[in-house]
Protein backbone atom coordinates (compact mmCIF):
# COMPACT_ATOMS: atom_id res chain seq x y z
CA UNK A 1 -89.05 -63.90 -3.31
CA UNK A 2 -86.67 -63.02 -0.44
CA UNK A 3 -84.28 -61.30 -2.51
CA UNK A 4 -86.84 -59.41 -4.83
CA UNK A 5 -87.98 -57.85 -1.53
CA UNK A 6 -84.60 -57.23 -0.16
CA UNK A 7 -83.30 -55.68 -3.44
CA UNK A 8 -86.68 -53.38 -3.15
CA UNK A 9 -85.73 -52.42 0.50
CA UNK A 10 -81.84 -52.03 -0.21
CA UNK A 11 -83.61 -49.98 -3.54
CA UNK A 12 -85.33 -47.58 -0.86
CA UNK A 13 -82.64 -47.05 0.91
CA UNK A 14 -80.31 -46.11 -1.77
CA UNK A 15 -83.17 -43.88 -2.44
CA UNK A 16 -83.57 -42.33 0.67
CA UNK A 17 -79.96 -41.81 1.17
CA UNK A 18 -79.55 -39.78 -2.12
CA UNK A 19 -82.05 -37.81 -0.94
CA UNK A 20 -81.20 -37.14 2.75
CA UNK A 21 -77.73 -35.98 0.94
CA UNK A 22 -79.24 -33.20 -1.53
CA UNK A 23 -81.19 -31.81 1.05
CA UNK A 24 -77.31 -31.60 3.51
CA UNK A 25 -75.90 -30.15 0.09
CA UNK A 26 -78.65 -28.14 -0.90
CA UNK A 27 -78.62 -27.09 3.28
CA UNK A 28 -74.91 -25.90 3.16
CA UNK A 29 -75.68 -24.14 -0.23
CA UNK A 30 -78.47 -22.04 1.25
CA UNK A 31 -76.16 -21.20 4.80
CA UNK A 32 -73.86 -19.52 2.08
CA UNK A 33 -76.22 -17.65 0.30
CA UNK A 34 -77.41 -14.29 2.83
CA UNK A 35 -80.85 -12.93 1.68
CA UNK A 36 -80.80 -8.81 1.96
CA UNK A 37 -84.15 -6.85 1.58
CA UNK A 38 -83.10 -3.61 -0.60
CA UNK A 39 -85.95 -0.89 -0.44
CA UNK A 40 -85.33 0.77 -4.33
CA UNK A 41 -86.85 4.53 -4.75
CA UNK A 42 -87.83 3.66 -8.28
CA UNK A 43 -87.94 0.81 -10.68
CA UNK A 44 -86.14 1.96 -13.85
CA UNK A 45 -83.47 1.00 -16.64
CA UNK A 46 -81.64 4.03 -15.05
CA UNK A 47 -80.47 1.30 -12.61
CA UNK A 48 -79.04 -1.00 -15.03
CA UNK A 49 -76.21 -2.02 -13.76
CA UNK A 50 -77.58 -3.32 -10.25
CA UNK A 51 -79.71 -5.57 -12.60
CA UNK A 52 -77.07 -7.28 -14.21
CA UNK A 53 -75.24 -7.85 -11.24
CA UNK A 54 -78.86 -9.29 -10.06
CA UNK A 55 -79.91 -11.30 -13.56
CA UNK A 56 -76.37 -12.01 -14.46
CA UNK A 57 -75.99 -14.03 -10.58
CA UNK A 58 -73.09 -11.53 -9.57
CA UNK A 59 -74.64 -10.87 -6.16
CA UNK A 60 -75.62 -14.83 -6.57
CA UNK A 61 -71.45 -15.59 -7.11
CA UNK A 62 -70.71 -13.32 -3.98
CA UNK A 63 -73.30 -15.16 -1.41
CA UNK A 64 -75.67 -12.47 -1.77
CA UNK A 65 -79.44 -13.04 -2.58
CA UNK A 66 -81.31 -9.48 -3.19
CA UNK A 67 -84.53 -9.21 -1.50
CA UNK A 68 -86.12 -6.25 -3.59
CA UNK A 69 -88.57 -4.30 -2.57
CA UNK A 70 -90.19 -0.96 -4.80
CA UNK A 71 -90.56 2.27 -1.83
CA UNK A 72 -91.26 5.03 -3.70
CA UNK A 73 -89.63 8.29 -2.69
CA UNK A 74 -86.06 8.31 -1.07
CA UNK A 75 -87.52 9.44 2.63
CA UNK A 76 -89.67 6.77 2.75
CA UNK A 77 -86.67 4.25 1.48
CA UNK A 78 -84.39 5.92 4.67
CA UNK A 79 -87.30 5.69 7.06
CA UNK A 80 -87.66 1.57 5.95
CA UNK A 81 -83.65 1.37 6.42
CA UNK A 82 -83.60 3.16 9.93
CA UNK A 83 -87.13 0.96 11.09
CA UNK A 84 -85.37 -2.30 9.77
CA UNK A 85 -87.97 -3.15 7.72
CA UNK A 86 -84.95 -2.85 4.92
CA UNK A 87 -81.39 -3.55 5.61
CA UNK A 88 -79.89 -1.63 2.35
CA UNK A 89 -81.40 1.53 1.19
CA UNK A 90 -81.21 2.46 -2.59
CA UNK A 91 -81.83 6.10 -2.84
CA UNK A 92 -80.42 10.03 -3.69
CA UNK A 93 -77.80 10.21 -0.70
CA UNK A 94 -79.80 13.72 -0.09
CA UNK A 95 -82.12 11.46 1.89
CA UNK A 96 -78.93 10.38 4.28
CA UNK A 97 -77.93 13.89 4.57
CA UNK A 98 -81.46 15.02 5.63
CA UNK A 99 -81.32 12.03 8.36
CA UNK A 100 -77.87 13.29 9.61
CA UNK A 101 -78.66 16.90 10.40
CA UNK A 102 -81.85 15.32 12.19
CA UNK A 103 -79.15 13.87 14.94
CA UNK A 104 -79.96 10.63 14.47
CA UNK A 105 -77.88 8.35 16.37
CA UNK A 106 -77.60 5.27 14.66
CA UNK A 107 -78.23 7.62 11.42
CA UNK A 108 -77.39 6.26 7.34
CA UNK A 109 -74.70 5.93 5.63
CA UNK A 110 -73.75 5.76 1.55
CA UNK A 111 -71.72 2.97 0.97
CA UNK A 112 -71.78 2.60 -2.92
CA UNK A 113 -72.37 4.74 -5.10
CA UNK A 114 -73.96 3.82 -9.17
CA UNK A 115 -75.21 6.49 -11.12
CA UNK A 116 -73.53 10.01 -11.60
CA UNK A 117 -75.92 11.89 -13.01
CA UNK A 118 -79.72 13.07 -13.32
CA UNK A 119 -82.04 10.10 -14.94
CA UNK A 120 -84.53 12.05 -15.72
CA UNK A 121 -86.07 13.22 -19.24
CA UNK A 122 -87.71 15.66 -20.00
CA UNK A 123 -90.92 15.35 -21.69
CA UNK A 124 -93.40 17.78 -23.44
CA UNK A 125 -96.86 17.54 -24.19
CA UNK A 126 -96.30 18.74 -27.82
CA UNK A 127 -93.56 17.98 -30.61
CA UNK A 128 -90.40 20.62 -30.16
CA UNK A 129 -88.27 20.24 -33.02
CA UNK A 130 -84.12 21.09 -31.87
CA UNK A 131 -85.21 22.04 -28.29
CA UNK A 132 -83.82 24.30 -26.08
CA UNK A 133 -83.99 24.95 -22.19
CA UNK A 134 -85.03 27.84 -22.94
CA UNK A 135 -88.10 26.62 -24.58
CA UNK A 136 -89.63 25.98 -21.29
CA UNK A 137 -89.46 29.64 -19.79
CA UNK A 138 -92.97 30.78 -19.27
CA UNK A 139 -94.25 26.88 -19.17
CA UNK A 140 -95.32 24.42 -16.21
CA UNK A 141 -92.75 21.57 -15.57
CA UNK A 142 -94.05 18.71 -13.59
CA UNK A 143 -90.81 18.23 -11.33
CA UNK A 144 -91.23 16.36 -8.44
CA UNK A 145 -91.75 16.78 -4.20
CA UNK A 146 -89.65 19.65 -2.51
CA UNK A 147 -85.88 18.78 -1.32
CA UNK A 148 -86.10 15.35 -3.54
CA UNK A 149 -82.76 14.40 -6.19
CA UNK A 150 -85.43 15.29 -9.58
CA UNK A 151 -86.37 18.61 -8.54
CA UNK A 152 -82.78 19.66 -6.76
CA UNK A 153 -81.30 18.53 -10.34
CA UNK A 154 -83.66 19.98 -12.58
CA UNK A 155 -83.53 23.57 -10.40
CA UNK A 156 -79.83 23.83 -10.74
CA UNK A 157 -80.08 22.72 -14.94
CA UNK A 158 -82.20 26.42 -14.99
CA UNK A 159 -79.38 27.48 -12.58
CA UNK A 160 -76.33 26.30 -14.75
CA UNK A 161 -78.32 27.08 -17.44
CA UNK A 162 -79.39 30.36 -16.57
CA UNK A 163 -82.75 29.91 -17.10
CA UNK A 164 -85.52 31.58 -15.64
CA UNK A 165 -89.49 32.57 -15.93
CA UNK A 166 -90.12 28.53 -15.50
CA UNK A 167 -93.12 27.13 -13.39
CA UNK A 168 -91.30 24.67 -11.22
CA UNK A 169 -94.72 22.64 -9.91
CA UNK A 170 -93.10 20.99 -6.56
CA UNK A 171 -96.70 20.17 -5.91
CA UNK A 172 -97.00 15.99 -7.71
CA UNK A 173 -95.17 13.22 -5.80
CA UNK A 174 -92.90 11.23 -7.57
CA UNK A 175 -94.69 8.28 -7.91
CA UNK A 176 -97.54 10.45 -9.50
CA UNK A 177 -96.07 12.50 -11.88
CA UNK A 178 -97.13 10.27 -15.13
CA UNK A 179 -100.50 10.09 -14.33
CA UNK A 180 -101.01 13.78 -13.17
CA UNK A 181 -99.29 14.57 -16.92
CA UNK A 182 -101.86 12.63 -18.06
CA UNK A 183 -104.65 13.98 -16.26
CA UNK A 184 -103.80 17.64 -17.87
CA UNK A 185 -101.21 19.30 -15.84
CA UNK A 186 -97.95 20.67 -16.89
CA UNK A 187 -96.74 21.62 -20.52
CA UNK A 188 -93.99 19.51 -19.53
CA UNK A 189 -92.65 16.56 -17.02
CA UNK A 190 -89.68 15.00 -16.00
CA UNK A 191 -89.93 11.32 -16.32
CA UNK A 192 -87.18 8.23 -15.40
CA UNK A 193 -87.49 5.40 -18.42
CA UNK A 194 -89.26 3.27 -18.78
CA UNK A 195 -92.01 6.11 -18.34
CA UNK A 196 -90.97 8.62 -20.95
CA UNK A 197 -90.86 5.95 -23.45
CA UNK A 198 -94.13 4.58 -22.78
CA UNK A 199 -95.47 7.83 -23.63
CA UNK A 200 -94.03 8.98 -26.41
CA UNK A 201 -94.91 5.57 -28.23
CA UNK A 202 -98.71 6.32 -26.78
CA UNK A 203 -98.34 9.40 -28.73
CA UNK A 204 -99.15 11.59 -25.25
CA UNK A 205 -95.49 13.18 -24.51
CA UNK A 206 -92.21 13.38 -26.36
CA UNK A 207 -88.65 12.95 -25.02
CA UNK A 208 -87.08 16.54 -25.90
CA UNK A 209 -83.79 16.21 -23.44
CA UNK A 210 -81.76 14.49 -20.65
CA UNK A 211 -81.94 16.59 -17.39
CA UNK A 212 -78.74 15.07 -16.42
CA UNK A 213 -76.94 17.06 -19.59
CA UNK A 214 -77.11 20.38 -18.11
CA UNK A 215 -77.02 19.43 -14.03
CA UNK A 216 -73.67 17.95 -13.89
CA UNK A 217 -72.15 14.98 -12.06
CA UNK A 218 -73.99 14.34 -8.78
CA UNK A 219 -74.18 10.80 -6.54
CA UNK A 220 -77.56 10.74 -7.66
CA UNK A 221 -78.47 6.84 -6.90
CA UNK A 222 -76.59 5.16 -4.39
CA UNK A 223 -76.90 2.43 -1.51
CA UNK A 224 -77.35 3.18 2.12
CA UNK A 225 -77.85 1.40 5.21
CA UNK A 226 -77.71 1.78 9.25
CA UNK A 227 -73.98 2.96 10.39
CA UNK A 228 -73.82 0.22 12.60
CA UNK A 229 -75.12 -2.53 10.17
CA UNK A 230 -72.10 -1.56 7.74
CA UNK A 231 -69.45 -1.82 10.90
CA UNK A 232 -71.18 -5.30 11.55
CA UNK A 233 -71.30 -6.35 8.52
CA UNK A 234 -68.05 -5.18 6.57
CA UNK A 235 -67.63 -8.96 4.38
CA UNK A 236 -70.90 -8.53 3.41
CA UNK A 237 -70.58 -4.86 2.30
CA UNK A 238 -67.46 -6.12 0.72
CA UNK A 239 -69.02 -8.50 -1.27
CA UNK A 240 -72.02 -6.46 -2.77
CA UNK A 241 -69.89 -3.61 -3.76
CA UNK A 242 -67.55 -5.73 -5.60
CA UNK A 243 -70.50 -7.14 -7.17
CA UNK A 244 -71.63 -3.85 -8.33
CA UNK A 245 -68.13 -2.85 -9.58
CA UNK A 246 -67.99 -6.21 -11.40
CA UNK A 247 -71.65 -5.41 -13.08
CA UNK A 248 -70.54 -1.36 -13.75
CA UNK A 249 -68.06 -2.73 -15.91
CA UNK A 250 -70.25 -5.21 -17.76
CA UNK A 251 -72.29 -2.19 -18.69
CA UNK A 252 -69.37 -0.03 -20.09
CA UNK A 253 -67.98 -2.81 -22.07
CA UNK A 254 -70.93 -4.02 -23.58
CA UNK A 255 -73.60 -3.23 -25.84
CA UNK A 256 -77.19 -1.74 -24.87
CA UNK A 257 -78.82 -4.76 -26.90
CA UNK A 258 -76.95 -6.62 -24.74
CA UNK A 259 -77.22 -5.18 -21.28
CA UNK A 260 -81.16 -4.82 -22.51
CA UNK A 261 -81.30 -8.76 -22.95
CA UNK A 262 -80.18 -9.65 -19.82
CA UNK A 263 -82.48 -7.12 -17.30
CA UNK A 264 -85.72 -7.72 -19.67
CA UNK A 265 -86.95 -10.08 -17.21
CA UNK A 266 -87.01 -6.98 -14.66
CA UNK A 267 -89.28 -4.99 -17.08
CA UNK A 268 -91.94 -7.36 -18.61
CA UNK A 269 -93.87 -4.79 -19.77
CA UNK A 270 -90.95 -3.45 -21.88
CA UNK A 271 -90.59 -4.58 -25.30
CA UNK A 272 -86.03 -5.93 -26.16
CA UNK A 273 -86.84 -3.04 -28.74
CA UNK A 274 -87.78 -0.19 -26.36
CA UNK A 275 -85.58 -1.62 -23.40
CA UNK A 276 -82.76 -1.48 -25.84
CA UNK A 277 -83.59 2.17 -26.93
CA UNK A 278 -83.80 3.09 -23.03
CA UNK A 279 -80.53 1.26 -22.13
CA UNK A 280 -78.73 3.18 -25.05
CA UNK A 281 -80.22 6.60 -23.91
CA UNK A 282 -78.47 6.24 -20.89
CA UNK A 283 -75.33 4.91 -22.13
CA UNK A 284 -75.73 8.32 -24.17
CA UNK A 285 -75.90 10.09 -21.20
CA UNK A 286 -73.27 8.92 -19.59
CA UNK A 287 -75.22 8.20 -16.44
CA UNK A 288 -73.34 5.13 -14.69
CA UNK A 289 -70.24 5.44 -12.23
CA UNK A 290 -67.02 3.74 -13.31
CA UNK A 291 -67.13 2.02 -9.61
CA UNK A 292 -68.91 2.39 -6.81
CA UNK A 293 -66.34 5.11 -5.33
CA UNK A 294 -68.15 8.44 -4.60
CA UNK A 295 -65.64 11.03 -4.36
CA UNK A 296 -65.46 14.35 -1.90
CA UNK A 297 -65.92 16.55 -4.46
CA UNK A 298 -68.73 14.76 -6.21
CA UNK A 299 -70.87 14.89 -2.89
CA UNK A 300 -69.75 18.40 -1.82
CA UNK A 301 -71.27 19.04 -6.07
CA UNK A 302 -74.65 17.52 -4.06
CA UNK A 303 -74.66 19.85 -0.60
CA UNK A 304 -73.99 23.11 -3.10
CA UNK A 305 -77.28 22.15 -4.73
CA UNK A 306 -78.86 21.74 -1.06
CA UNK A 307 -77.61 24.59 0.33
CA UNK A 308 -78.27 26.83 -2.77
CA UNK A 309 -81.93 25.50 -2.68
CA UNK A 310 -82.05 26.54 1.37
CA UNK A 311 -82.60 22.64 2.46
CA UNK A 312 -79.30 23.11 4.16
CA UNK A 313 -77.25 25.76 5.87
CA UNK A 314 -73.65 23.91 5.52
CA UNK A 315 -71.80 20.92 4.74
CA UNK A 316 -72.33 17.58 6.42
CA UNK A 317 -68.43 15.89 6.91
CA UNK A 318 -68.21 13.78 3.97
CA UNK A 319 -66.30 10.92 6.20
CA UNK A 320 -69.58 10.94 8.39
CA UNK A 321 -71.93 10.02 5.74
CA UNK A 322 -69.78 8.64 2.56
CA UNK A 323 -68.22 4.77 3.40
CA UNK A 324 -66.14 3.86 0.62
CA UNK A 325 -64.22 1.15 2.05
């Protein structure tokens, strides 16, 4: 009876022991692992590659757990990054720019860039067979708030385009420019996926063209965050661009069906079918960086939008706001 109960207690501790030892290993695990909160403008396919590197476990691999939280509209994602209620902004750079000529001391800087070009579609509220841009001269285009990345791209497609007689309507927010389509205004708007898709299979809008095929190569999406944070912090900002640039290749070398597969979990209300279609739209497009580099002349493409639109009077120094290593 003795030794039943002392093989029970010598059972227990065993037990115990292997249990006090996954919690240490699952401890020191954990300690390794930094959780960042990432304010994101928008939630869209657009951003495919920072999804792999999220679903895949790239960030995961580099020590890096992402925190994400949806703040529409890119001054409210800078005014979370300078309040700390985000560390990592992930917005147009316009927004940083905007900060800057505020003189804001501790003011926001880009550190990685990921997509090079305009996400948006455009949608109309009737079938256009072969569209042109010139098919919306005379017509209402649902384009976004004043001094924002959709409307500065889509006002210098008309530009580049030559294009003029269109009703910009500057009036909608970002977030609500689906359901104000919906509610009756505009011939057309310009939507990110999954959006556009959604409507078009609804039958109430079709996808007649890319707004990033006539506006050129901007920084259009990039991350941000607090000068100071990304002087403190250089391993860290290390470590999540390389997981980027490790996740922007994934994209280029494999297929949308693919890529679709592993970010589904990030759109559950997105059929593989649909998500694939979206995924390959952009791929189409061309919308993704090759790395996270943003280049002089890429962000001096952005200010000559600004300052043609008069929401600047002059470059910002490009070594002020762009951090590329």
């Amino acid at each position: 009876m003795k030794k039943i109960i002392l093989y029970i207690i010598l059972g227990v501790l065993i037990v115990l022991a292997g249990i006090f030892t996954y919690k240490e290993i699952n401890k020191e695990e954990d300690e390794n692992i930094r959780t960042v909160k990432v304010a994101e403008v928008t939630h869209s396919p657009f951003y495919a590659p920072f999804y792999v590197a999220i679903e895949k476990g790239i960030f995961e691999n580099k020590g890096i757990n992402i925190d994400l939280v949806l703040t529409s509209g890119a001054n409210n994602v800078v005014a979370a990054v300078l309040s700390g209620d985000a560390e990592i902004g992930f917005c147009g750079p316009e927004a940083t720019v905007y900060v800057y000529k505020e003189n804001v001391k501790n003011y926001v800087q880009t550190f990685a860039g990921l997509t090079k070009r305009d996400g948006q579609f455009i949608v109309s509220r009737t079938k256009i067979e072969n569209f042109k841009i010139s098919d919306l001269i005379g017509k209402e285009v649902l384009a976004g708030r004043v001094g924002g990345m959709p409307i500065l791209n889509f006002t210098n497609a008309l530009k580049k385009t030559n294009t003029i007689g269109v009703k910009v309507n500057d009036s909608v927010d970002f977030a609500n420019l689906t359901s104000a389509f919906l509610a009756g205004q505009g011939d057309f708007v310009n939507l990110f996926e999954p959006n556009a898709t959604k409507l078009e299979k609804e039958g109430l809008g079709y996808v007649v063209a890319s707004v990033g095929a006539y506006s050129g190569e901007v920084p259009y999406t990039a991350f941000n965050a607090k000068s100071n944070f990304i002087k403190n912090n250089q391993d860290l900002i290390t470590k999540f661009r390389e997981a980027l640039n490790e996740a922007l290749q994934y994209v280029k070398d494999n297929s949308s069906e693919d890529i679709a597969k592993i970010i589904l979990r990030q759109f559950p209300d997105t059929s593989l079918n649909d998500l694939v279609k979206i995924v390959n739209r952009y791929k189409e497009a061309d919308s993704w960086l090759n790395d996270t580099f943003i280049s002089q002349k890429m962000f001096e493409n952005l200010q000559d939008i600004m300052i043609d639109g008069g929401f600047i009077d002059k470059y910002v120094p490009y070594q002020d706001l762009i951090v590329n290593e």
